[in-house]
N, C-alpha and C. Protein backbone atom coordinates (compact mmCIF):
# COMPACT_ATOMS: atom_id res chain seq x y z
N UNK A 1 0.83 -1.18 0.00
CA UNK A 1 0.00 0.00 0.00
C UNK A 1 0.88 1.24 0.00
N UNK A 2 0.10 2.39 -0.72
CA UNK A 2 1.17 3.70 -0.85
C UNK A 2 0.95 4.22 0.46
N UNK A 3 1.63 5.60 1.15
CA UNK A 3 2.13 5.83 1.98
C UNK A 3 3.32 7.16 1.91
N UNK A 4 2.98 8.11 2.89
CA UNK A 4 3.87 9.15 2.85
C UNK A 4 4.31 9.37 4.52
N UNK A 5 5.25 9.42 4.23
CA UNK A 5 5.60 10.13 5.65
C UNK A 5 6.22 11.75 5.50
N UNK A 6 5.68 12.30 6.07
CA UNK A 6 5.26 14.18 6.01
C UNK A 6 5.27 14.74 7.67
N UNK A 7 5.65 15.93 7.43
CA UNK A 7 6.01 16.29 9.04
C UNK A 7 4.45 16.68 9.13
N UNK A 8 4.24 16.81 10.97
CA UNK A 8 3.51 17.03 11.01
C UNK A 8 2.65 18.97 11.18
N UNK A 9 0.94 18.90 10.63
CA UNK A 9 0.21 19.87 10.34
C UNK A 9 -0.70 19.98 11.38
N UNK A 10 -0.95 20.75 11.97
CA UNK A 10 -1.86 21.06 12.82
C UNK A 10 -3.43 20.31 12.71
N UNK A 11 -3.44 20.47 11.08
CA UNK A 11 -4.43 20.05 10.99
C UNK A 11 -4.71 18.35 10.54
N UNK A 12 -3.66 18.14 11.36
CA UNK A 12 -3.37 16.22 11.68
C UNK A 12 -3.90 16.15 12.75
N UNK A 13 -4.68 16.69 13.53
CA UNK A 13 -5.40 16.46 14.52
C UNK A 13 -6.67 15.13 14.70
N UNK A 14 -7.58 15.89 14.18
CA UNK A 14 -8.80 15.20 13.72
C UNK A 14 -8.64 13.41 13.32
N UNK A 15 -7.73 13.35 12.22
CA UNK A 15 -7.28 12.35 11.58
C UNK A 15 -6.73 11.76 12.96
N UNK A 16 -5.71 11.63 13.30
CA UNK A 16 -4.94 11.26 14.61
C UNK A 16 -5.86 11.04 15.48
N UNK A 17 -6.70 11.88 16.48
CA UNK A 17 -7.87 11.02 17.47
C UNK A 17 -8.63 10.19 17.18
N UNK A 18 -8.77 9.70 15.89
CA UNK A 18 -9.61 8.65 15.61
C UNK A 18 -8.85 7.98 15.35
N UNK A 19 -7.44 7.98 14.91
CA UNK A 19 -6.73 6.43 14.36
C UNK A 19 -6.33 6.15 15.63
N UNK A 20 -5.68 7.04 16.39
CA UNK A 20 -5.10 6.47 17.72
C UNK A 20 -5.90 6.52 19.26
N UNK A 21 -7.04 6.43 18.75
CA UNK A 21 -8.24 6.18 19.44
C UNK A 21 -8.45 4.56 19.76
N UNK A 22 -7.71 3.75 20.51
CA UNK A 22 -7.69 2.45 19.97
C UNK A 22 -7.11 1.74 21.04
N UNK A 23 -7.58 0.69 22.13
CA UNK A 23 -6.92 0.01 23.18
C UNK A 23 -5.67 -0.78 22.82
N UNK A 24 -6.11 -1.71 21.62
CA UNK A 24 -4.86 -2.15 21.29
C UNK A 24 -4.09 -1.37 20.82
N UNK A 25 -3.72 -0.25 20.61
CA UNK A 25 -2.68 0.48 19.82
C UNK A 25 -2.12 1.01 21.12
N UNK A 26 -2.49 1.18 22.58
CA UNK A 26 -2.44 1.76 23.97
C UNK A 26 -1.61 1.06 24.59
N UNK A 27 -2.14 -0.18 24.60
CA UNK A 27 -2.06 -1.58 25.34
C UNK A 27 -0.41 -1.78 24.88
N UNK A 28 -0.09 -1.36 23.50
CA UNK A 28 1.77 -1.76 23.48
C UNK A 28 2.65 -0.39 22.87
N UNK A 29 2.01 0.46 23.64
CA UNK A 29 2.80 1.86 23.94
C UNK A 29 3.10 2.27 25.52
N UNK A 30 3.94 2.95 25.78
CA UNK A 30 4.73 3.83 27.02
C UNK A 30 3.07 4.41 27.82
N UNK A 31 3.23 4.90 28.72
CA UNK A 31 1.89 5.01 29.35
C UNK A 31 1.65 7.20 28.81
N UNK A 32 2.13 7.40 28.46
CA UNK A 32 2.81 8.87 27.63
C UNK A 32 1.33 8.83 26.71
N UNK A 33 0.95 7.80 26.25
CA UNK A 33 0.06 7.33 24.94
C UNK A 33 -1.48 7.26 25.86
N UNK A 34 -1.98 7.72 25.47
CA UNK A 34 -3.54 7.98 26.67
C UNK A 34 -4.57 6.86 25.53
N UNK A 35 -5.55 6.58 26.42
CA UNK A 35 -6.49 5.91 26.25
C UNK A 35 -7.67 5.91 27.05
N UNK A 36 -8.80 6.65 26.79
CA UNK A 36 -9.20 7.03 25.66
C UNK A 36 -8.34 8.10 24.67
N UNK A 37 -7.80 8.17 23.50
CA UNK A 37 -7.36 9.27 22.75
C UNK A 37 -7.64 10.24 22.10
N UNK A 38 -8.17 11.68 22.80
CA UNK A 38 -8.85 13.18 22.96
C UNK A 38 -8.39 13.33 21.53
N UNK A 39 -8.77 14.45 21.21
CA UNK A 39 -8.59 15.68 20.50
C UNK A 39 -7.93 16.36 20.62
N UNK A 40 -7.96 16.63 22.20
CA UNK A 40 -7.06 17.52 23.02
C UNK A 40 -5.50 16.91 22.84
N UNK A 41 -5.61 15.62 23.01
CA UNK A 41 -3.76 15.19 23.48
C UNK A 41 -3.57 14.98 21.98
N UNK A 42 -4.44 14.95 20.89
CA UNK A 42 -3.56 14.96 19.32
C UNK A 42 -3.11 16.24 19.49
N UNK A 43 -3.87 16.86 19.53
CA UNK A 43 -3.06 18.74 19.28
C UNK A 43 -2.15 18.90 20.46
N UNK A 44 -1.94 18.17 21.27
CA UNK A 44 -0.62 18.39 22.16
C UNK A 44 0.18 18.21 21.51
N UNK A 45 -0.08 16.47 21.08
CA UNK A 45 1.13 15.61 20.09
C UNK A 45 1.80 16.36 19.00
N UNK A 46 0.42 16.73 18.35
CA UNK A 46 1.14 17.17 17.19
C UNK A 46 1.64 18.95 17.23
N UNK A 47 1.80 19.82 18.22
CA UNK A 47 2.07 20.89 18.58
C UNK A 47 3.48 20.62 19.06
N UNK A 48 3.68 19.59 20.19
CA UNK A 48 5.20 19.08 20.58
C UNK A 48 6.45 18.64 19.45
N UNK A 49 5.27 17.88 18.72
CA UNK A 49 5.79 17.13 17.11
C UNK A 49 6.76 18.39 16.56
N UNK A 50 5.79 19.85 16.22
CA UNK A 50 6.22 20.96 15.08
C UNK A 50 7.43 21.71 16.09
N UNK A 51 7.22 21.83 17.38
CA UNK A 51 8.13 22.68 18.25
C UNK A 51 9.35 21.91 18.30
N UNK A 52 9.38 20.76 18.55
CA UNK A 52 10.66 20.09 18.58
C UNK A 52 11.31 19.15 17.37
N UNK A 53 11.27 19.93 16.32
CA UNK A 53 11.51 19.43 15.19
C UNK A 53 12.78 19.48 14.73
N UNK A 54 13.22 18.49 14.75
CA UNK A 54 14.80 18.83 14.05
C UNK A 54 15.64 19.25 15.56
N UNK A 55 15.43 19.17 16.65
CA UNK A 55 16.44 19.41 17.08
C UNK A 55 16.04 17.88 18.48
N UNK A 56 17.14 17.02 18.46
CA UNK A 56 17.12 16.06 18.49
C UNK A 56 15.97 14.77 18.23
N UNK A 57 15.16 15.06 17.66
CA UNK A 57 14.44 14.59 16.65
C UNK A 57 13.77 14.57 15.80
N UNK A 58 13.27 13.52 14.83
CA UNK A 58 12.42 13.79 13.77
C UNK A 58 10.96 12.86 13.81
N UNK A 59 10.31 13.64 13.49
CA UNK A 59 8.41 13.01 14.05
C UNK A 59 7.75 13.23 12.72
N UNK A 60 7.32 12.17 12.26
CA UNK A 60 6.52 12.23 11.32
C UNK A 60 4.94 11.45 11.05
N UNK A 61 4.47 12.16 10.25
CA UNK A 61 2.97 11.53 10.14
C UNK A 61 2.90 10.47 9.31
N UNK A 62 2.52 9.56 9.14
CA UNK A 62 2.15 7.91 8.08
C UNK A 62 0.64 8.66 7.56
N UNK A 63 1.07 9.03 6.57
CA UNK A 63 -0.59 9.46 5.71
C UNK A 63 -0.60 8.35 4.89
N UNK A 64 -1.82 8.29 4.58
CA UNK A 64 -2.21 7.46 3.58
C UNK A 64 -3.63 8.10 3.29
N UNK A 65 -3.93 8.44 1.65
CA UNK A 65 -5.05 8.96 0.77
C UNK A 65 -5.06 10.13 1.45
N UNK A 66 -3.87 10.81 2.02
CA UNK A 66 -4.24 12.37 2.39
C UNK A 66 -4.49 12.49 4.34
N UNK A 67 -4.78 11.56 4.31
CA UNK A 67 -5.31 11.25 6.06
C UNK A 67 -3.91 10.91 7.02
N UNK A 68 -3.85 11.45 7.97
CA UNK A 68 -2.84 10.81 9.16
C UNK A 68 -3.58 9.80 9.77
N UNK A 69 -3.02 8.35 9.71
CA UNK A 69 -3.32 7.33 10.54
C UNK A 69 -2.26 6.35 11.27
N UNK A 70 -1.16 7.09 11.24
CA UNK A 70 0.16 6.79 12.11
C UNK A 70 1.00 7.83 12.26
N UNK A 71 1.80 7.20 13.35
CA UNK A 71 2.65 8.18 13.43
C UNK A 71 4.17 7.04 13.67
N UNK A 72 5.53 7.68 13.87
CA UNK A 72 6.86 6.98 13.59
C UNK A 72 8.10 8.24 13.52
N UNK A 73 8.75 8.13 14.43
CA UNK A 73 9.71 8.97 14.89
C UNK A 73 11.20 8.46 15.66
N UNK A 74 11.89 9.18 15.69
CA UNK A 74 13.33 8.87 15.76
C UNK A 74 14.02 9.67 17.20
N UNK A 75 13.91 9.57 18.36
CA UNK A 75 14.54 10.24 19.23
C UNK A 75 15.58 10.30 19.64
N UNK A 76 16.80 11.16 19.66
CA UNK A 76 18.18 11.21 19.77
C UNK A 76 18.15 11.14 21.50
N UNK A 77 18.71 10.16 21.82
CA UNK A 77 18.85 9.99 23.52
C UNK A 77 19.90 11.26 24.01
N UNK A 78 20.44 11.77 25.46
CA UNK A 78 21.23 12.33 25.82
C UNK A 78 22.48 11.62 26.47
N UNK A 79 23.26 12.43 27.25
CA UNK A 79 24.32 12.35 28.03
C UNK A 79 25.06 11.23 27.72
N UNK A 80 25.66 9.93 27.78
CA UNK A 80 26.43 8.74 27.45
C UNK A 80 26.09 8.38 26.58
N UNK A 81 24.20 8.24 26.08
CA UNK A 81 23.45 7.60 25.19
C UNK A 81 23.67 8.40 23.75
N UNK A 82 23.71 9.62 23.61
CA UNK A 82 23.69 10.47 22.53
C UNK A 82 24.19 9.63 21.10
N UNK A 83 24.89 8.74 21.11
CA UNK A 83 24.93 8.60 19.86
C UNK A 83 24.23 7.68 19.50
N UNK A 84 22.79 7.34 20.20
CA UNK A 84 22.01 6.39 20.24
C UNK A 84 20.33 7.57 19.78
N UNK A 85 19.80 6.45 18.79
CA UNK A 85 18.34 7.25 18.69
C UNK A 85 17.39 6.10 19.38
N UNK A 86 15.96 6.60 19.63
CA UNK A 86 14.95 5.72 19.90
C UNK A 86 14.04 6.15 18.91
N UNK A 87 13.37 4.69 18.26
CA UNK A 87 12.32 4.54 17.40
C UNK A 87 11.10 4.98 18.21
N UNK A 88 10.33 5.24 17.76
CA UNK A 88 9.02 4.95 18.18
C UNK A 88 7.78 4.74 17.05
N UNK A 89 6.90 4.45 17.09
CA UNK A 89 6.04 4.33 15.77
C UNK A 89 4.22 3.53 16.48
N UNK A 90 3.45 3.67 15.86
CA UNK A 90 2.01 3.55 15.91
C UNK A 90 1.39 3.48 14.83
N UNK A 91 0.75 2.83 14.14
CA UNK A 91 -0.22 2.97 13.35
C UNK A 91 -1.75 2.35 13.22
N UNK A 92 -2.66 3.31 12.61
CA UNK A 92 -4.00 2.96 12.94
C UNK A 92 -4.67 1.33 12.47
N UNK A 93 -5.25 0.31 13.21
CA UNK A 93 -5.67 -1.22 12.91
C UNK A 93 -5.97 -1.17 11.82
N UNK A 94 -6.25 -0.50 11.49
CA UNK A 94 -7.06 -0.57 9.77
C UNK A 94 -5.87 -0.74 8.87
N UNK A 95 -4.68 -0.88 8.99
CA UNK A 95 -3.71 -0.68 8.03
C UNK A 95 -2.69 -1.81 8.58
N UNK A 96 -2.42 -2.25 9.74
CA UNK A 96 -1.81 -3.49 10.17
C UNK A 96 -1.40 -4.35 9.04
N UNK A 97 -0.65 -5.44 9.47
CA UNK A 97 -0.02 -6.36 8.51
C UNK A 97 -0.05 -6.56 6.94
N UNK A 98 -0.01 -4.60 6.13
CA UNK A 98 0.39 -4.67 5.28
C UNK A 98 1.74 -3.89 4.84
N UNK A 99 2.94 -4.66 5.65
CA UNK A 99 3.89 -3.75 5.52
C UNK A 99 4.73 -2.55 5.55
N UNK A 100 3.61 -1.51 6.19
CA UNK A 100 3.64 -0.30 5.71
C UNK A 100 4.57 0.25 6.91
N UNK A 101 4.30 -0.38 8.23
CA UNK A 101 5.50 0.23 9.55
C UNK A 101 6.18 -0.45 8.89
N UNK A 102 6.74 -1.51 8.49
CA UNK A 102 8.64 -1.93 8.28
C UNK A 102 9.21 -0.75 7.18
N UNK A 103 8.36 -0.52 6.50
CA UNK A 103 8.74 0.49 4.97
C UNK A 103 9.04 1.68 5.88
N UNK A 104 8.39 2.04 6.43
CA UNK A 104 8.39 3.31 7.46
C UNK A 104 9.50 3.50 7.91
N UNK A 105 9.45 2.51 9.13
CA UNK A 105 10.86 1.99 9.51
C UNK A 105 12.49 2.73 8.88
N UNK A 106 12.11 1.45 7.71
CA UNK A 106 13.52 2.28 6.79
C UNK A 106 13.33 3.65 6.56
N UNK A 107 12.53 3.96 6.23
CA UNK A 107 12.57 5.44 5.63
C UNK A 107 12.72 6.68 6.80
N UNK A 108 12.45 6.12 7.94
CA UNK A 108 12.77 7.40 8.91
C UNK A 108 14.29 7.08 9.35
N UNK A 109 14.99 6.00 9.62
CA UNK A 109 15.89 5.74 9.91
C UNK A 109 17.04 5.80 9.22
N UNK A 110 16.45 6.08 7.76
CA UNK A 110 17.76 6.49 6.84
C UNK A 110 17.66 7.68 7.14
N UNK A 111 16.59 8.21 7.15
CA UNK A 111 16.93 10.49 7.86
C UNK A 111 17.12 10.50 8.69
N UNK A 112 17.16 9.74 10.10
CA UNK A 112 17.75 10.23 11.07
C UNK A 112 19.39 9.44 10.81
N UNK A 113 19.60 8.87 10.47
CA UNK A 113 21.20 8.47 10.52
C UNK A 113 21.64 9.90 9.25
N UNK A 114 21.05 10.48 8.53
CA UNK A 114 21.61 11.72 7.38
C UNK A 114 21.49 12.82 8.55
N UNK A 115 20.57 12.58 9.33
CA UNK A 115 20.40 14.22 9.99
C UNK A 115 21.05 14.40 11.25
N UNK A 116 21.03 13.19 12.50
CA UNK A 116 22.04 13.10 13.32
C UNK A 116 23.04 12.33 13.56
N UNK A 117 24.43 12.72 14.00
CA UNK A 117 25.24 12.00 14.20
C UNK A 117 25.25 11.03 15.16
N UNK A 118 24.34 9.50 14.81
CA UNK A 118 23.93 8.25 15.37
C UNK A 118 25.01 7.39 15.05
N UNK A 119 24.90 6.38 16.30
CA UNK A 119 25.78 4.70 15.79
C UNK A 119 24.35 3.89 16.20
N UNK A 120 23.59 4.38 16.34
CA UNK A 120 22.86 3.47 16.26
C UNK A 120 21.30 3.99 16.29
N UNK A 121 20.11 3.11 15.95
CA UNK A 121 18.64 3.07 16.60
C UNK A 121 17.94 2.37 17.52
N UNK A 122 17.63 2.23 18.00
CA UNK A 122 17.06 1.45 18.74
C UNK A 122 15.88 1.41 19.08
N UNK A 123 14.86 0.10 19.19
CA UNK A 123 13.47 -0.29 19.49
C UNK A 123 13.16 -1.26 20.58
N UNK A 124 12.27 -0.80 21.62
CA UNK A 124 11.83 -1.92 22.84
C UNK A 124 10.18 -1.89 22.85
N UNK A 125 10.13 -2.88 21.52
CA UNK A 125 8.79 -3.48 21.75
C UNK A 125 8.50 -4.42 23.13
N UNK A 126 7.37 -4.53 23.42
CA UNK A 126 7.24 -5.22 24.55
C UNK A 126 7.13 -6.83 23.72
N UNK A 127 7.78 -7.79 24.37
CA UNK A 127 7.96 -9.05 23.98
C UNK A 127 6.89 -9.65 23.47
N UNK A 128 5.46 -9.70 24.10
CA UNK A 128 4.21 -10.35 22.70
C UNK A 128 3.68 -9.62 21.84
N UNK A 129 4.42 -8.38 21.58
CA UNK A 129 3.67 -7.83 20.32
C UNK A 129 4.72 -8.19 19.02
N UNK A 130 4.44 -9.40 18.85
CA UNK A 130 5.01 -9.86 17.84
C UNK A 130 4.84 -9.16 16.93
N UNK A 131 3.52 -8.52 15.65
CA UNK A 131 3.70 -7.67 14.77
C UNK A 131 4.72 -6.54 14.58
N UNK A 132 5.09 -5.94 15.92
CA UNK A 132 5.75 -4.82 15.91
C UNK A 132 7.65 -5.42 15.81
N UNK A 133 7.93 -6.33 16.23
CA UNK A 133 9.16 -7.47 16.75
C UNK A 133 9.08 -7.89 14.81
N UNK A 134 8.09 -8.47 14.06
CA UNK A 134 8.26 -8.92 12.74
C UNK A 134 8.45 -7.68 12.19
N UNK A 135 7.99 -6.68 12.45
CA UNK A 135 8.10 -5.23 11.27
C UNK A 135 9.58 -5.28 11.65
N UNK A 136 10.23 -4.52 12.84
CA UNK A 136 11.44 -4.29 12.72
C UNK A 136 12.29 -4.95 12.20
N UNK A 137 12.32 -6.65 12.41
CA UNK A 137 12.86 -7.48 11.77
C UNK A 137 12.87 -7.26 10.31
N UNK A 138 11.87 -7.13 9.62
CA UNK A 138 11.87 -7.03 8.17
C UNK A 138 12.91 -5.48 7.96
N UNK A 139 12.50 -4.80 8.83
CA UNK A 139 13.13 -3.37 8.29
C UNK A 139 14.56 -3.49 8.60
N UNK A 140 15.75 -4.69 8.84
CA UNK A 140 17.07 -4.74 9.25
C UNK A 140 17.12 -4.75 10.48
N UNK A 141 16.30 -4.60 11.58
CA UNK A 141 16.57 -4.26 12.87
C UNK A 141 17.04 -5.87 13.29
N UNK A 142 18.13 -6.04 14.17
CA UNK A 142 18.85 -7.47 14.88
C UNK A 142 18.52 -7.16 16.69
N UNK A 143 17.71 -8.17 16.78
CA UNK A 143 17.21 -8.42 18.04
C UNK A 143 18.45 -8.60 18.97
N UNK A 144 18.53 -7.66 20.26
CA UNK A 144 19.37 -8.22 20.93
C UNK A 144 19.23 -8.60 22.34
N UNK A 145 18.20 -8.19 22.87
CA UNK A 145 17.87 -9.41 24.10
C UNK A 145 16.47 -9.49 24.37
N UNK A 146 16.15 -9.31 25.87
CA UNK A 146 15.03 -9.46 26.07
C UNK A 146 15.16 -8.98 27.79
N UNK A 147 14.33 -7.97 28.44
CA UNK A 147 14.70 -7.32 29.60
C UNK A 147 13.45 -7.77 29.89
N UNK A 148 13.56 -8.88 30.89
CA UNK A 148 12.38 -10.09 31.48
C UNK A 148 11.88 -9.12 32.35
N UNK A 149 10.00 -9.08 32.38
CA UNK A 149 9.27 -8.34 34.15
C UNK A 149 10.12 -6.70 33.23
N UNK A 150 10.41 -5.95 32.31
CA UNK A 150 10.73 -4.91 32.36
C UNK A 150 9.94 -3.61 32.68
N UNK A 151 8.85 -4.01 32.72
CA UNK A 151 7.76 -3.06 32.13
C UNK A 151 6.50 -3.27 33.10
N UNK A 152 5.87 -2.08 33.62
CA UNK A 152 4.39 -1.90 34.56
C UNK A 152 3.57 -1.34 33.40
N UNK A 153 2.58 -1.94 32.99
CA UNK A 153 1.61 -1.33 32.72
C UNK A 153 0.00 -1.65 32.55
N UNK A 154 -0.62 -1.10 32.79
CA UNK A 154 -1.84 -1.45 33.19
C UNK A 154 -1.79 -2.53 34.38
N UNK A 155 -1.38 -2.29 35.38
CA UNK A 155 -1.47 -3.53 36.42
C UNK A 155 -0.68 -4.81 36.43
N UNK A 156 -0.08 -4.65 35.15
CA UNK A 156 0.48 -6.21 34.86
C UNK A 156 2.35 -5.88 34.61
N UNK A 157 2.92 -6.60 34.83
CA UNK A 157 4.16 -6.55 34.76
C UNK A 157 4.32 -7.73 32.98
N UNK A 158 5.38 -6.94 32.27
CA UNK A 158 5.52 -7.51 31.05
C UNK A 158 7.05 -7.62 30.50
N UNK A 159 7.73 -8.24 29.56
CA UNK A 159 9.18 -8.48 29.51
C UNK A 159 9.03 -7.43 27.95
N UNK A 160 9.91 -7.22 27.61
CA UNK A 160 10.22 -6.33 26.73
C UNK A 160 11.79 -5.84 26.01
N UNK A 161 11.84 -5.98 24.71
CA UNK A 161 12.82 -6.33 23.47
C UNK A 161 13.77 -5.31 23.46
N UNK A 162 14.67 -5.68 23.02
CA UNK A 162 15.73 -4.40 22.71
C UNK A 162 15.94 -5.00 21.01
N UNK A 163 15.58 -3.98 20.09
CA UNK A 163 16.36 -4.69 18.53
C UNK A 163 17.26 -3.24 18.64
N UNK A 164 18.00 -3.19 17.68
CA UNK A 164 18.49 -2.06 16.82
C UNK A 164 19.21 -2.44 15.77
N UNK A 165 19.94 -1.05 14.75
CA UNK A 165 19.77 -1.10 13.53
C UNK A 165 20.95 -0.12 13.69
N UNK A 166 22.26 -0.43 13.10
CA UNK A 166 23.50 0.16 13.41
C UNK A 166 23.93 0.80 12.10
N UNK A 167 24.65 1.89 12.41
CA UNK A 167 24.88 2.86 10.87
C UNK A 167 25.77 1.92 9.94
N UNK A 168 25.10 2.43 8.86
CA UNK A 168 25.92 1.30 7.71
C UNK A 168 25.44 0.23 7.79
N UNK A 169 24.21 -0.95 8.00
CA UNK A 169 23.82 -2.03 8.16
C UNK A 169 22.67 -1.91 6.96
């Protein structure tokens, strides 16, 4: 399926509370990611998105037919970590297992390795969200452990992945 990734517009709002309006899309994100998903916290998102642009990271929208229904971004860590980025990425159920986060994937991670000086990316899916563990895989990412009980959320304690994707790979 076609697919753009485009910084984000204010008026990615609308589009955004309804795609990321979604338990399962909640259920294997950082607790940062609200559920139910307002109106209000897209225009946070995407207000934080335009203000902090380009300066240690890059945030972009997954349109598809004109509409925002994901999102996928690159965060430059600090202090020891700095030459390390963090992935992050979401996209709306309606578009799932057709490829379109691994394509993503590559395509933000070749601009953030052009735009900051990285040795690496890095992704910590939580360990049963296999879809998200197969995308990176397809997109070059090499699994490298597994940080058992890492993670509180929603009441439950969960183990959770480390892949990454090293410059020049």
């Amino acid at each position: 399926m076609d697919f753009l990734l485009r910084k984000w517009e204010k008026e990615d709002a609308k589009d955004i509370a309804k795609a990321a309006n979604n338990l399962k899309i909640a259920e294997n994100l950082r607790n940062v990611f609200p559920y139910p998903y307002a109106l209000e916290d897209a225009v946070w998102f995407i207000n934080d998105c335009i203000k902090k642009e380009g300066k240690r990271q890059i945030a972009r929208v997954i349109d598809i037919n004109g509409a925002a229904v994901g999102s996928i971004g690159v965060f430059q860590q600090n202090d020891i970590y700095e030459k390390s980025g963090e992935l992050g990425y979401w996209l709306s159920e309606d578009f799932w297992g057709q490829g379109i986060v691994s394509q993503a994937i590559q395509l933000i991670c070749k601009e953030a390795f052009q735009t900051f000086d990285l040795n690496r990316i890095y992704a910590e899916p939580f360990a049963h969200n296999i879809g998200s563990r197969k995308a990176l895989e397809k997109a070059g990412f090499q699994y490298e452990g597994t940080m058992k009980n890492g993670v509180f959320k929603n009441g439950s304690v969960y183990s959770y992945c480390i892949y990454a994707l090293l410059r020049g790979e």
